[in-house]
C-alpha atoms as a PDB file:
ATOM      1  CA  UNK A   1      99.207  97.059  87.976  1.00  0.00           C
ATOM      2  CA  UNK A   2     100.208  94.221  86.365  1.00  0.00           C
ATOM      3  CA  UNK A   3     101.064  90.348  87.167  1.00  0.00           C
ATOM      4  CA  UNK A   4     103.377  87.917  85.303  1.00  0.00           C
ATOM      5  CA  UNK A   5     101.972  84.139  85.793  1.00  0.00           C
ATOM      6  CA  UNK A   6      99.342  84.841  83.292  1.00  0.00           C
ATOM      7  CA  UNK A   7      99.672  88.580  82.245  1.00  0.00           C
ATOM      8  CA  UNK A   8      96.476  90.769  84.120  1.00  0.00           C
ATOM      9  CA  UNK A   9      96.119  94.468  84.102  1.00  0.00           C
ATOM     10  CA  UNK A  10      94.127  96.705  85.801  1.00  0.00           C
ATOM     11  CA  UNK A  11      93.970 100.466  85.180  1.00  0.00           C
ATOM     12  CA  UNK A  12      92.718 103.006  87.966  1.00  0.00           C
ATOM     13  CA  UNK A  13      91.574 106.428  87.846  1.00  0.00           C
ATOM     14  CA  UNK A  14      91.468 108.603  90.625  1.00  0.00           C
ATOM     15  CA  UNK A  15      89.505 111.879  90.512  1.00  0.00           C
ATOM     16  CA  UNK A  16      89.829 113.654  94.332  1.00  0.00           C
ATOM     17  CA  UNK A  17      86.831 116.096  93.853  1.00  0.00           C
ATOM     18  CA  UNK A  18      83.936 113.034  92.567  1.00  0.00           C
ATOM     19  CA  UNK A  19      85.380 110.003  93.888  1.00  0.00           C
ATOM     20  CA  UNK A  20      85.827 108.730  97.418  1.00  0.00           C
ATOM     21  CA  UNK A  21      88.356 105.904  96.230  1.00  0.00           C
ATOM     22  CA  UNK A  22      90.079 105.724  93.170  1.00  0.00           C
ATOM     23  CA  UNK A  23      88.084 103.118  90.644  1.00  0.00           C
ATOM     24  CA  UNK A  24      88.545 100.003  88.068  1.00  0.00           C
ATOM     25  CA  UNK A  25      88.285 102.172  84.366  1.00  0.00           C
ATOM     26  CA  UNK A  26      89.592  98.908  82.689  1.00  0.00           C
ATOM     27  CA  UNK A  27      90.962  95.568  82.976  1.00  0.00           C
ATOM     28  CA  UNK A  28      92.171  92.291  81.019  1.00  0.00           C
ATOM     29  CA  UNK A  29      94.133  89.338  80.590  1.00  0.00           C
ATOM     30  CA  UNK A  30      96.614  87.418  78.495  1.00  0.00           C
ATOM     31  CA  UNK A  31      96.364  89.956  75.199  1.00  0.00           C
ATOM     32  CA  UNK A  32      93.635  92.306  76.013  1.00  0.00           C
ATOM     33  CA  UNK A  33      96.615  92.782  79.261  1.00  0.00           C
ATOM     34  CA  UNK A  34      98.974  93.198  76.959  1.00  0.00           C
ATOM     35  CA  UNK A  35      97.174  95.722  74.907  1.00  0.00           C
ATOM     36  CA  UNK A  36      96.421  97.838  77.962  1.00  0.00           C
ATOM     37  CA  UNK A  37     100.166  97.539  79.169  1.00  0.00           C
ATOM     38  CA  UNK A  38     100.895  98.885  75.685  1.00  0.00           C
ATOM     39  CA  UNK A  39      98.106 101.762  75.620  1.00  0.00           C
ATOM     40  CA  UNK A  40      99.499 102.840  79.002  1.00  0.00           C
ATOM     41  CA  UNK A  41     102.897 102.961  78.142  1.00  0.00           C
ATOM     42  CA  UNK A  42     102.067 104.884  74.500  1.00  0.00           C
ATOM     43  CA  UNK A  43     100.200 107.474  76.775  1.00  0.00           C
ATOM     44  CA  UNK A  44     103.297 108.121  79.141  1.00  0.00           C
ATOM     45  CA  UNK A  45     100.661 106.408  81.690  1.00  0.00           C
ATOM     46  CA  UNK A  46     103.120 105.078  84.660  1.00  0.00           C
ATOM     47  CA  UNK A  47     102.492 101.239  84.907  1.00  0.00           C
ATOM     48  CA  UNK A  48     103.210  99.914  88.322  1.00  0.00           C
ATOM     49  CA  UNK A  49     103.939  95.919  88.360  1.00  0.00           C
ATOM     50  CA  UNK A  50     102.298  94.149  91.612  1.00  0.00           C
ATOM     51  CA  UNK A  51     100.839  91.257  91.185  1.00  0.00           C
ATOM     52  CA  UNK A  52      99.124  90.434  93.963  1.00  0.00           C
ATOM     53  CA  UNK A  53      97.219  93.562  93.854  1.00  0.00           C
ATOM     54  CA  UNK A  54      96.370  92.936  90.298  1.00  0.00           C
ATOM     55  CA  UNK A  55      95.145  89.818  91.027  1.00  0.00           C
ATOM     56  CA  UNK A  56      92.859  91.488  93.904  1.00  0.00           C
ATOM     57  CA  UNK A  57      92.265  94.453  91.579  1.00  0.00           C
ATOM     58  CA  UNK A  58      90.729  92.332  88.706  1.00  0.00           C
ATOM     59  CA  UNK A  59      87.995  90.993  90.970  1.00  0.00           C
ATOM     60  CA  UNK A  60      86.230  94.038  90.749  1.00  0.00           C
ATOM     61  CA  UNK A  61      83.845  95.642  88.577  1.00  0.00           C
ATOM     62  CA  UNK A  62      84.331  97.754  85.904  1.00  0.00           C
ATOM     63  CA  UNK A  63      83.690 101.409  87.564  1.00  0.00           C
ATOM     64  CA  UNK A  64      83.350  99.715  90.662  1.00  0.00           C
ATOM     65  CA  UNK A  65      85.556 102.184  93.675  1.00  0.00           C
ATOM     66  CA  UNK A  66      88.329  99.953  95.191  1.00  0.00           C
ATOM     67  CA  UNK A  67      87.155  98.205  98.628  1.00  0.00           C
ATOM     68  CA  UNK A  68      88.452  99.892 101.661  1.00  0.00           C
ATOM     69  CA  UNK A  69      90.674  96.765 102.466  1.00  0.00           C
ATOM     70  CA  UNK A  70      92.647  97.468  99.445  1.00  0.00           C
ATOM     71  CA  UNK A  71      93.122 101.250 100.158  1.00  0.00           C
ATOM     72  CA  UNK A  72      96.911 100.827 101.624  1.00  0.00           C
ATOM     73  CA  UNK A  73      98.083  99.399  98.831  1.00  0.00           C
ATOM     74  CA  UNK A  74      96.583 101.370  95.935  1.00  0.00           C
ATOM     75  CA  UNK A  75      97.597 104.138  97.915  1.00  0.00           C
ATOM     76  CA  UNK A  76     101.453 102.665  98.143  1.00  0.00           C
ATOM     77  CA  UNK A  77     101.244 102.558  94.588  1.00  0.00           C
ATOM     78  CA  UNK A  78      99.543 106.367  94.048  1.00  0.00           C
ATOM     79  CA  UNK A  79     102.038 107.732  96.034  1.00  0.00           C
ATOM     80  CA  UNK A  80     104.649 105.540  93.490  1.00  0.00           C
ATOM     81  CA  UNK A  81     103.274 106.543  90.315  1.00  0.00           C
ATOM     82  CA  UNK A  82     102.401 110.491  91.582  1.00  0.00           C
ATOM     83  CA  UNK A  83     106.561 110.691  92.568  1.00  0.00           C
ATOM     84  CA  UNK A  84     107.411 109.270  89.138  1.00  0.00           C
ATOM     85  CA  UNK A  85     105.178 111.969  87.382  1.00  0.00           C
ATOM     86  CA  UNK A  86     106.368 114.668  89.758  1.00  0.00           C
ATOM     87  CA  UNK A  87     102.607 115.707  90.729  1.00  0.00           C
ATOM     88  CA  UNK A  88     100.423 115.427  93.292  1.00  0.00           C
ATOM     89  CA  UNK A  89      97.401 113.357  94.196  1.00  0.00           C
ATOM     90  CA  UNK A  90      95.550 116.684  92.550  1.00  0.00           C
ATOM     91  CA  UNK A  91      97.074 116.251  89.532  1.00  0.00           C
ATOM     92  CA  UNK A  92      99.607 119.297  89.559  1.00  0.00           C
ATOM     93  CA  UNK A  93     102.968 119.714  89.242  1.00  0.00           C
ATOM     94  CA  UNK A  94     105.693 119.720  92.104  1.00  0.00           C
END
């Protein structure tokens, strides 16, 4: 996710079988945003632009599982970024 007013990203990682909720792996601002933008999009890592959800996304913790109240729209985005790739929430291909 990532916002324009002052550049933030946030980068998720969902594992079904360990975590209950996918969780913060990394997160910035200004150039340390634009550096994971860049890493993401070198990897062939979808990058999904909401800010608001950034914004609510960077509050949290490194390694720290998403909040419940935030589950709709990570999982709005998910089901985005898991279309895009062509695989499921398992990680396989559709």
């Amino acid at each position: 996710m990532v916002t324009e007013k002052r550049l933030k990203a946030v980068a998720l990682r969902y594992e079904a079988q360990r975590d209950a909720a996918p969780r913060v792996v990394a997160k910035g601002a200004g150039v340390v945003a634009e550096a994971l933008v860049r890493a993401a999009a070198d990897a062939g890592v979808p990058i999904e632009r909401q800010p608001q959800l950034a914004d609510a996304l960077a509050a949290l913790e490194i390694d720290q599982l998403i909040p419940p109240e935030l589950y709709r729209a990570v999982a709005e985005v998910l089901a985005i970024v898991y279309r895009t790739a062509g695989t499921g929430a398992d990680g396989q291909n559709r």
